[in-house]
C-alpha atoms as a PDB file:
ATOM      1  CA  UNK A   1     -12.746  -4.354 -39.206  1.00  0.00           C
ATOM      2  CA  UNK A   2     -10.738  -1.280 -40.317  1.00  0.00           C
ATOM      3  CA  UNK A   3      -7.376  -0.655 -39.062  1.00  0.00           C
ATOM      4  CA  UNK A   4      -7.527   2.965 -36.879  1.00  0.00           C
ATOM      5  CA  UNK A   5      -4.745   3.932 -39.102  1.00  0.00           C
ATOM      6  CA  UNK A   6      -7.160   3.862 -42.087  1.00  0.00           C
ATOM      7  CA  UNK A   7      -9.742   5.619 -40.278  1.00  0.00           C
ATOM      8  CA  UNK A   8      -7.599   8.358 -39.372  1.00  0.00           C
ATOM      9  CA  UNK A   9      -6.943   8.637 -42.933  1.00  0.00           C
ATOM     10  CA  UNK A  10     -10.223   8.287 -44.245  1.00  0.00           C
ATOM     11  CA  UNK A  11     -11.410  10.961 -41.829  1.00  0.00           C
ATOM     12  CA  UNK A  12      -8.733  13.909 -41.690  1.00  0.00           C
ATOM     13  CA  UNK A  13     -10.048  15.190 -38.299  1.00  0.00           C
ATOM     14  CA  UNK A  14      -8.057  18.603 -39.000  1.00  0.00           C
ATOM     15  CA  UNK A  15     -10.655  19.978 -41.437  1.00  0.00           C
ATOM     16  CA  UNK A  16     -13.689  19.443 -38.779  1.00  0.00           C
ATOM     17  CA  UNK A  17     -15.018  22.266 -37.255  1.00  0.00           C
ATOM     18  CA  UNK A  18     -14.323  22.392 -33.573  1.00  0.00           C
ATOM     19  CA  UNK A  19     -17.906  21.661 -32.629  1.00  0.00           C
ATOM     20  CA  UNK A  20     -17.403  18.914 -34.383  1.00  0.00           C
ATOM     21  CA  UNK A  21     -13.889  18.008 -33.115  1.00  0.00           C
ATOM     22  CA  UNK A  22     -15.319  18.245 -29.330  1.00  0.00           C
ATOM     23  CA  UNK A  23     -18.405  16.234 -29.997  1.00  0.00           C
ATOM     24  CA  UNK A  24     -15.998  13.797 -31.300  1.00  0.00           C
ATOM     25  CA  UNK A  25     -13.883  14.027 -28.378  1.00  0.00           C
ATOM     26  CA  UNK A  26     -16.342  13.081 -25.670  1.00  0.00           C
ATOM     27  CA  UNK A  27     -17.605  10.612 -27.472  1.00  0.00           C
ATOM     28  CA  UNK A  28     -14.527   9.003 -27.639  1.00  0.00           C
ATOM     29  CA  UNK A  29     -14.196   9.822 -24.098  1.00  0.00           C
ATOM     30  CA  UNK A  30     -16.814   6.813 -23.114  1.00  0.00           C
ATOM     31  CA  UNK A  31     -14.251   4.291 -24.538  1.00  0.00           C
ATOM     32  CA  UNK A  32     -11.318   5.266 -21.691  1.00  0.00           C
ATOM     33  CA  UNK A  33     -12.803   2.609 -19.242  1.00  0.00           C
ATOM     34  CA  UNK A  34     -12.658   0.112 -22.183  1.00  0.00           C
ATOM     35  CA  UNK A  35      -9.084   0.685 -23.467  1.00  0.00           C
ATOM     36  CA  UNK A  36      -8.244   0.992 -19.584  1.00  0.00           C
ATOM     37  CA  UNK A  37      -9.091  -2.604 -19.236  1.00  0.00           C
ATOM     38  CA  UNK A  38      -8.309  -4.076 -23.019  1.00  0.00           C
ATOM     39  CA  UNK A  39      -5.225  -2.037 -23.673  1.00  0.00           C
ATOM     40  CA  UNK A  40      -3.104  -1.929 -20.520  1.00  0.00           C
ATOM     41  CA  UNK A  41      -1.572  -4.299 -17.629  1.00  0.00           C
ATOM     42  CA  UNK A  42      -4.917  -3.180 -15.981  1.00  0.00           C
ATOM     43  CA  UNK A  43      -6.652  -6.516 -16.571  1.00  0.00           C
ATOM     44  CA  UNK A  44      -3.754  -8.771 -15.017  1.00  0.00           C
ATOM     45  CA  UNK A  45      -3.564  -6.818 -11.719  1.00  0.00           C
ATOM     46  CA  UNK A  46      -6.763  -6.499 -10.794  1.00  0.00           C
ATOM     47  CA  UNK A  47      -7.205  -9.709 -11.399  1.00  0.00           C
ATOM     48  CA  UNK A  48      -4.256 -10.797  -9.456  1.00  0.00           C
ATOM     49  CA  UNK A  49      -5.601  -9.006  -6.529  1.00  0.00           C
ATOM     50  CA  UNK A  50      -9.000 -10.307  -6.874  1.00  0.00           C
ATOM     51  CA  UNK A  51      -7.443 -13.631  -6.143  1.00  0.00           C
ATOM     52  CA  UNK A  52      -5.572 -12.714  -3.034  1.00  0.00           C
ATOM     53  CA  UNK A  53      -8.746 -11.522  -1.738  1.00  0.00           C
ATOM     54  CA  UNK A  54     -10.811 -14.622  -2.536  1.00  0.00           C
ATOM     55  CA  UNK A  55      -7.823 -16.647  -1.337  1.00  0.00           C
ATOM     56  CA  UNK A  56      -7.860 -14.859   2.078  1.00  0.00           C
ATOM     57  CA  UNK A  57     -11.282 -15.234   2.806  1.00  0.00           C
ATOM     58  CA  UNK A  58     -12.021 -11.850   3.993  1.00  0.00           C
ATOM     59  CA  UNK A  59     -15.272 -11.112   1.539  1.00  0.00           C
ATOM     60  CA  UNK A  60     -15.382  -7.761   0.826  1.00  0.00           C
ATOM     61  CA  UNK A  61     -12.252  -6.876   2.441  1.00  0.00           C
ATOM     62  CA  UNK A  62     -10.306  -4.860   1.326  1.00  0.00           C
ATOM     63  CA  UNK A  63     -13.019  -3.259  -0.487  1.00  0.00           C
ATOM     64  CA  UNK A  64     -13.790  -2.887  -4.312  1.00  0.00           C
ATOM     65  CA  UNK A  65     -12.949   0.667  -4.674  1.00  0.00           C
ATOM     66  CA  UNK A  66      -9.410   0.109  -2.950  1.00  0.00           C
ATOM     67  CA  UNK A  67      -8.846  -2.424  -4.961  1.00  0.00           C
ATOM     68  CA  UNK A  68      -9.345  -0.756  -8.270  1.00  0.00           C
ATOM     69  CA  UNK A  69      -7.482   2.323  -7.202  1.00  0.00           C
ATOM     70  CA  UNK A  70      -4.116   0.093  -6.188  1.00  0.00           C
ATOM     71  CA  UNK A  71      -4.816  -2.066  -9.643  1.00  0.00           C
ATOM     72  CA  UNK A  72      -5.224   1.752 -11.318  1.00  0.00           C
ATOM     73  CA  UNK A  73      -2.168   3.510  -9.623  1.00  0.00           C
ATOM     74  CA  UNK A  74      -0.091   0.069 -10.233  1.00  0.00           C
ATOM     75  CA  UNK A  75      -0.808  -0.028 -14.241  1.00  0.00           C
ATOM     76  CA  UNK A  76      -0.139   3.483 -14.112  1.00  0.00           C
ATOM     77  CA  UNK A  77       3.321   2.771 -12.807  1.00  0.00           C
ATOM     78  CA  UNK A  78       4.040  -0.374 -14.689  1.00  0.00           C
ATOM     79  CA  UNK A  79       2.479   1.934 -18.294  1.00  0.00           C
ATOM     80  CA  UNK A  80       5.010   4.698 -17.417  1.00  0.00           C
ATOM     81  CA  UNK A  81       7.876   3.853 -19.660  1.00  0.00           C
ATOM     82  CA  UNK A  82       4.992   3.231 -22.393  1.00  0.00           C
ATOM     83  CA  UNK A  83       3.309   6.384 -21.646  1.00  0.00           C
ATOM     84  CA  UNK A  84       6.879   8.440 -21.753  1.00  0.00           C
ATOM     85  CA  UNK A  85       7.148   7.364 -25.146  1.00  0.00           C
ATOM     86  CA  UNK A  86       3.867   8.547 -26.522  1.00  0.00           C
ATOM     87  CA  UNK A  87       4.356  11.378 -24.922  1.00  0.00           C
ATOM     88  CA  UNK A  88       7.653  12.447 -26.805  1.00  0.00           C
ATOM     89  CA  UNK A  89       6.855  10.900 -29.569  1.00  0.00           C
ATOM     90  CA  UNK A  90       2.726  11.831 -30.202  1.00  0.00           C
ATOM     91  CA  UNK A  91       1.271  14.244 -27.533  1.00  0.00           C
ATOM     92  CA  UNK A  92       4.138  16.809 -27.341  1.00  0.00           C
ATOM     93  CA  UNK A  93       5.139  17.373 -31.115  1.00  0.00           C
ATOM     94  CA  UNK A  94       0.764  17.545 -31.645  1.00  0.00           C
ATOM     95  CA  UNK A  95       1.135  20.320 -28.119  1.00  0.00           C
ATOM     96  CA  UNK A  96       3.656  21.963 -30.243  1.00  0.00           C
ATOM     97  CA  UNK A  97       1.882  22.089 -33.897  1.00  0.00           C
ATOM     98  CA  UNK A  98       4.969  19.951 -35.122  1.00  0.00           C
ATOM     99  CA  UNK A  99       2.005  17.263 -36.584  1.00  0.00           C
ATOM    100  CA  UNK A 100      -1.590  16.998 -36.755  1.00  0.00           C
ATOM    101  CA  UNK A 101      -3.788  15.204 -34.732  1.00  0.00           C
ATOM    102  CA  UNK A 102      -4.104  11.890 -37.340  1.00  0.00           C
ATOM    103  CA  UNK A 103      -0.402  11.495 -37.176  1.00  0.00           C
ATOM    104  CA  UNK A 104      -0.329  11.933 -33.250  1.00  0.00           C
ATOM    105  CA  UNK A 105      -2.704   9.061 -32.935  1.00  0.00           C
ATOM    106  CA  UNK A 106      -0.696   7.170 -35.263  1.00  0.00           C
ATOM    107  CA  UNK A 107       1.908   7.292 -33.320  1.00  0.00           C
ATOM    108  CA  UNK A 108       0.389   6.660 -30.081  1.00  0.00           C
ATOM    109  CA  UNK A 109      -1.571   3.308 -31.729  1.00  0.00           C
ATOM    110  CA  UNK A 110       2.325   2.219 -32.956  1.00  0.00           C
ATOM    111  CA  UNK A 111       3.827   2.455 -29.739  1.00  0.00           C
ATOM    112  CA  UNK A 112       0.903   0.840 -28.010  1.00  0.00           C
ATOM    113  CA  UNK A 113       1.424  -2.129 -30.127  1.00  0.00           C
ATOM    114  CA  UNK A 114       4.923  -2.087 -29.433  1.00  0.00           C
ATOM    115  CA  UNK A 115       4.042  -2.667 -25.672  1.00  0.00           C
ATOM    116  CA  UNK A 116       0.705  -5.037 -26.558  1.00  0.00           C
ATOM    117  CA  UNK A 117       3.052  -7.022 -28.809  1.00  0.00           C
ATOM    118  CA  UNK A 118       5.643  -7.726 -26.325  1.00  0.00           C
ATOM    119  CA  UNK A 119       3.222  -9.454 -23.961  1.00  0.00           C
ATOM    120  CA  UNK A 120       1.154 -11.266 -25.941  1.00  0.00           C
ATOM    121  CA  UNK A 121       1.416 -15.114 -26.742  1.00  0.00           C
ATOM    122  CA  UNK A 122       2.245 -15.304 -30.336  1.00  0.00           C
ATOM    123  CA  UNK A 123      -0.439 -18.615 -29.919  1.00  0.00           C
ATOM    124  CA  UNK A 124      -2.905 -16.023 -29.445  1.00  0.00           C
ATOM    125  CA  UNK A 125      -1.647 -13.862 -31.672  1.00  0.00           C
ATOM    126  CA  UNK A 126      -2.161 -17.042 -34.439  1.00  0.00           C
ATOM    127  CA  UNK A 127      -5.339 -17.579 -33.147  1.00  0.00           C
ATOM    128  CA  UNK A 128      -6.871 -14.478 -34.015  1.00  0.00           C
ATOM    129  CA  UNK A 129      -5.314 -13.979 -37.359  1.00  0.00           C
ATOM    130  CA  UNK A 130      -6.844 -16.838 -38.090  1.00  0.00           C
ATOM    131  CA  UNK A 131     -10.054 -15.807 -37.160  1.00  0.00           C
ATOM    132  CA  UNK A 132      -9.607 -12.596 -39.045  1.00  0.00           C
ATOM    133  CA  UNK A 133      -8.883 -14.625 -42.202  1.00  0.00           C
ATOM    134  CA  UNK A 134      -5.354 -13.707 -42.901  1.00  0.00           C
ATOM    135  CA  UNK A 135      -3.393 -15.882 -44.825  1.00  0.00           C
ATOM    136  CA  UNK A 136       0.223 -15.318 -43.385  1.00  0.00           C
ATOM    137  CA  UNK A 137       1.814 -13.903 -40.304  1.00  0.00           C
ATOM    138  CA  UNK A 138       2.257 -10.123 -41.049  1.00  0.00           C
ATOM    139  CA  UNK A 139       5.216  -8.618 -39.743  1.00  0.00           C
ATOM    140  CA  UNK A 140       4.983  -6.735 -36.608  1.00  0.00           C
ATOM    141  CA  UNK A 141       4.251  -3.312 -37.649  1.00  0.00           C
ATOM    142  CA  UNK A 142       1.532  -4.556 -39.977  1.00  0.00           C
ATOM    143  CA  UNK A 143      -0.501  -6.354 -37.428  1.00  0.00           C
ATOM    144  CA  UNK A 144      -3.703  -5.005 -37.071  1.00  0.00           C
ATOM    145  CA  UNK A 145      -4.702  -2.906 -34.017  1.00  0.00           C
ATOM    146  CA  UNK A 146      -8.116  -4.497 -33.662  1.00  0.00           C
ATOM    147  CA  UNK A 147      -6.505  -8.204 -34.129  1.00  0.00           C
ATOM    148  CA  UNK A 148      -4.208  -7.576 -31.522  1.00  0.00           C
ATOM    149  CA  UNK A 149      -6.348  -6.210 -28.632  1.00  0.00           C
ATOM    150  CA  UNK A 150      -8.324  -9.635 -28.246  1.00  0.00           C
ATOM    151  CA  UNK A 151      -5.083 -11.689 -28.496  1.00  0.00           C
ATOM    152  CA  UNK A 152      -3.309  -9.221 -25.765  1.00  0.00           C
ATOM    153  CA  UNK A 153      -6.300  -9.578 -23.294  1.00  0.00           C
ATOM    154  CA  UNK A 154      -6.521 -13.458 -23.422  1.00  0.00           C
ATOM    155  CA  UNK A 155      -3.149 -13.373 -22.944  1.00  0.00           C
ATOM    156  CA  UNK A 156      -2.889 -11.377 -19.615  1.00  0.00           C
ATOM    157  CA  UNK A 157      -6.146 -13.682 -18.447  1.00  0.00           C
ATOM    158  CA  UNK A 158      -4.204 -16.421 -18.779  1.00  0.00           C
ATOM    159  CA  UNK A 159      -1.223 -14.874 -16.921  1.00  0.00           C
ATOM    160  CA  UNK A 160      -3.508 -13.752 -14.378  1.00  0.00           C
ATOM    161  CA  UNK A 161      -5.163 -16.672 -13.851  1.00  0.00           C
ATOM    162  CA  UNK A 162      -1.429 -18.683 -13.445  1.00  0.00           C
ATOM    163  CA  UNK A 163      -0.118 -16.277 -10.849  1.00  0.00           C
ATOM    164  CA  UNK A 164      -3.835 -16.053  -9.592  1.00  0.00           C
ATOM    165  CA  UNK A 165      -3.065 -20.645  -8.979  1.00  0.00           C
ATOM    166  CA  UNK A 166       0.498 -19.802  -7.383  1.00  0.00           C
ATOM    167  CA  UNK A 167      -1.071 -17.015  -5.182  1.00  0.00           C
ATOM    168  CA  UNK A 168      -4.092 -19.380  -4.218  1.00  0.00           C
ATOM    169  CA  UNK A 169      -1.848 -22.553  -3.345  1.00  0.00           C
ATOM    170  CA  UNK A 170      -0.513 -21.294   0.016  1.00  0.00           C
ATOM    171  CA  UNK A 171      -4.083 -20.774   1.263  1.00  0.00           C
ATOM    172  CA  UNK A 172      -5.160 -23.758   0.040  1.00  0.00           C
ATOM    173  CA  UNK A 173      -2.394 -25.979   2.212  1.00  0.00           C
ATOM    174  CA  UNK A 174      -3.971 -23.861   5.329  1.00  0.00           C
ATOM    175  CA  UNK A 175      -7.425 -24.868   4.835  1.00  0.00           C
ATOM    176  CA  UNK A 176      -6.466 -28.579   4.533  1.00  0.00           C
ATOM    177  CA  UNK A 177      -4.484 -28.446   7.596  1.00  0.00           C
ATOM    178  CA  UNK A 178      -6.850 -26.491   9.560  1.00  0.00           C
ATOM    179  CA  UNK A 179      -9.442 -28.927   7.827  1.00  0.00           C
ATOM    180  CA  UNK A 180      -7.520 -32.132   9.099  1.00  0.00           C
ATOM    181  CA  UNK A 181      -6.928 -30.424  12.368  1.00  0.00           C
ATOM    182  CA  UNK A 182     -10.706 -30.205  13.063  1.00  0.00           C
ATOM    183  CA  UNK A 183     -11.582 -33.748  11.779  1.00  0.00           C
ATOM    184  CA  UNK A 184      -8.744 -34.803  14.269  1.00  0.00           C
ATOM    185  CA  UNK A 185     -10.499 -33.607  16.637  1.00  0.00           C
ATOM    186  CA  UNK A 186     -13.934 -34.296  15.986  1.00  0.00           C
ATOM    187  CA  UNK A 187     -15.145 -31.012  15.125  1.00  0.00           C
ATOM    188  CA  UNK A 188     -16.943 -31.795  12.086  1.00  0.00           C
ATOM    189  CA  UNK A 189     -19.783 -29.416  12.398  1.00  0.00           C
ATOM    190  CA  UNK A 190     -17.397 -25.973  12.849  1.00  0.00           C
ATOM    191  CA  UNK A 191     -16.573 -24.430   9.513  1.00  0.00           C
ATOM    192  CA  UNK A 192     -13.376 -24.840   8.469  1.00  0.00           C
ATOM    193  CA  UNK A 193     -12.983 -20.804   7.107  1.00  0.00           C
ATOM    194  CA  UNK A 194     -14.017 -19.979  10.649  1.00  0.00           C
ATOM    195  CA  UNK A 195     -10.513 -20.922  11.919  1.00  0.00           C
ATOM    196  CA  UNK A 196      -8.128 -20.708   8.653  1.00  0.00           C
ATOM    197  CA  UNK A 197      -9.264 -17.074   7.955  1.00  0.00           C
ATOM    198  CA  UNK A 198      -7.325 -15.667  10.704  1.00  0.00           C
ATOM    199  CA  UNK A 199      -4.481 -18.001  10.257  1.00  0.00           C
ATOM    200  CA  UNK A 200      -4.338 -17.079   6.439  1.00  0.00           C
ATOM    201  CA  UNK A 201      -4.052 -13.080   7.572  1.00  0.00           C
ATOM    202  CA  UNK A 202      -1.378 -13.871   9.728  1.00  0.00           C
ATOM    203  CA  UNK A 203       0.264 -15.592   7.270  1.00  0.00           C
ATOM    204  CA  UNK A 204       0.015 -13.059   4.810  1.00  0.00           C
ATOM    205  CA  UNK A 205       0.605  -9.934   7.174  1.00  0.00           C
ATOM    206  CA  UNK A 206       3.688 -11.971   8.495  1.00  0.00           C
ATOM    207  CA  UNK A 207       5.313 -12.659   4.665  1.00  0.00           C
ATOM    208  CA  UNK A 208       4.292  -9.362   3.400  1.00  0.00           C
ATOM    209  CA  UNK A 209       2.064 -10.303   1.051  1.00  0.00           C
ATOM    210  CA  UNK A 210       0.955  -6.692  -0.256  1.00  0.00           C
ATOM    211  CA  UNK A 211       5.067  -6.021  -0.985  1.00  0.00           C
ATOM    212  CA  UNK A 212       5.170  -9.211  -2.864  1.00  0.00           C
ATOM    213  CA  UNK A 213       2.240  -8.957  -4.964  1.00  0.00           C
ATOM    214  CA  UNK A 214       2.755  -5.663  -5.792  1.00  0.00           C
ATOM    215  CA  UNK A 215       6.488  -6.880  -6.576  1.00  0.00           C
ATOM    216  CA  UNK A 216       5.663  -9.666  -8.745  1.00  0.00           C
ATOM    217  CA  UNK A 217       3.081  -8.125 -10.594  1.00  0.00           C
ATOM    218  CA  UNK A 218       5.653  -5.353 -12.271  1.00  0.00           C
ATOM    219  CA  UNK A 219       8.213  -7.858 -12.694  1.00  0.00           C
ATOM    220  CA  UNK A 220       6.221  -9.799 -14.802  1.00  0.00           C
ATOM    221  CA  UNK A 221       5.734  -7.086 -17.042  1.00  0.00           C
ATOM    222  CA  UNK A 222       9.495  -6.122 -16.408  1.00  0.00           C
ATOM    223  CA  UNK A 223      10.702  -9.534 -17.537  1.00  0.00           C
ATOM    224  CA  UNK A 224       7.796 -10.051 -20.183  1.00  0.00           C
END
């Protein structure tokens, strides 16, 4: 698949009409909900909260849509120092007819990498060259933007999914010992969740949990 680069080349979107230019635009509008999940920390904190909702036991609570805005408002915060940089260096000199709108995208693609790179396993990185046929390891700047997206998202699953285990083991050790405590005493038929779901809020409420997730989930982008 073509590099965006060489698309933006091939195409010299300054010479389109602007009917043309807007029809262009909202089409690529559709795609926002896909690069918010395959190009950003998006993926890793909403599936980090996921977890601490199925380890707490509360079904639907808190609900979908408050979970997606805190995941959305989060990545925001954690994309900022990425999103400061393509905006000095793409959106503002294309604002002030310094370059055209090819090289703004350029620009915007390069320092997305630069943040994509940083937090992706070069084992996945490997992985999809591979599959892409390359026959060495092209230096950084030469990777190509749709070989890197797949390796970036498989990497934040798999970070997700590790904090995701650490985040699941402390309400794990209450359900066995609310578990035990019921076999104990002969209370076999009474559901086990019926008991450890309040004792896993109280647990959480009482340690904070919505400070620390929110906590650990920047600093592993912080430290990445």
């Amino acid at each position: 698949m073509a590099d965006p680069n060489d698309l933006l080349t091939a195409f010299n979107l300054k010479d389109a009409s602007p009917p043309v230019q807007l029809a262009l635009a909202l089409g690529l509008s559709a795609l926002i909900p896909a690069a918010l999940m395959t190009l950003t920390s998006f993926t890793r904190v909403i599936i980090v909260l996921s977890f601490v909702r199925q380890g707490l036991a509360t079904q639907n609570v808190p609900p979908n849509q408050v979970l997606i805005g805190l995941a959305l408002f989060l990545s925001i915060l954690i994309m900022k120092p990425t999103l400061d940089d393509i905006d000095q260096q793409s959106l503002q000199p294309y604002l002030n007819k310094q370059i055209d709108g090819p090289t703004a995208v350029q620009k915007a693609a390069a320092v997305q990498k630069k943040f994509m790179l940083k937090h992706t396993r070069s084992k996945d990185l490997e992985l999809f060259l591979y599959l892409s046929k390359a026959k060495e390891v092209p230096p950084p700047d030469d990777i190509p933007f749709f070989t890197l997206v797949p390796a970036f998202v498989i990497s934040e699953l798999k970070t997700a999914f590790i904090m995701g285990f650490c985040i699941y083991l402390p309400f794990l050790m209450v359900d066995l010992v609310v578990s035990s405590s019921l076999t104990a005493m002969g209370m076999v038929m009474m559901p086990p969740v019926t008991i450890s779901a309040p004792f896993k809020v109280l647990l959480f409420v009482l340690a904070d949990g919505w400070h620390l997730i929110a906590y650990a989930v920047a600093a592993s982008y912080s430290t990445g």
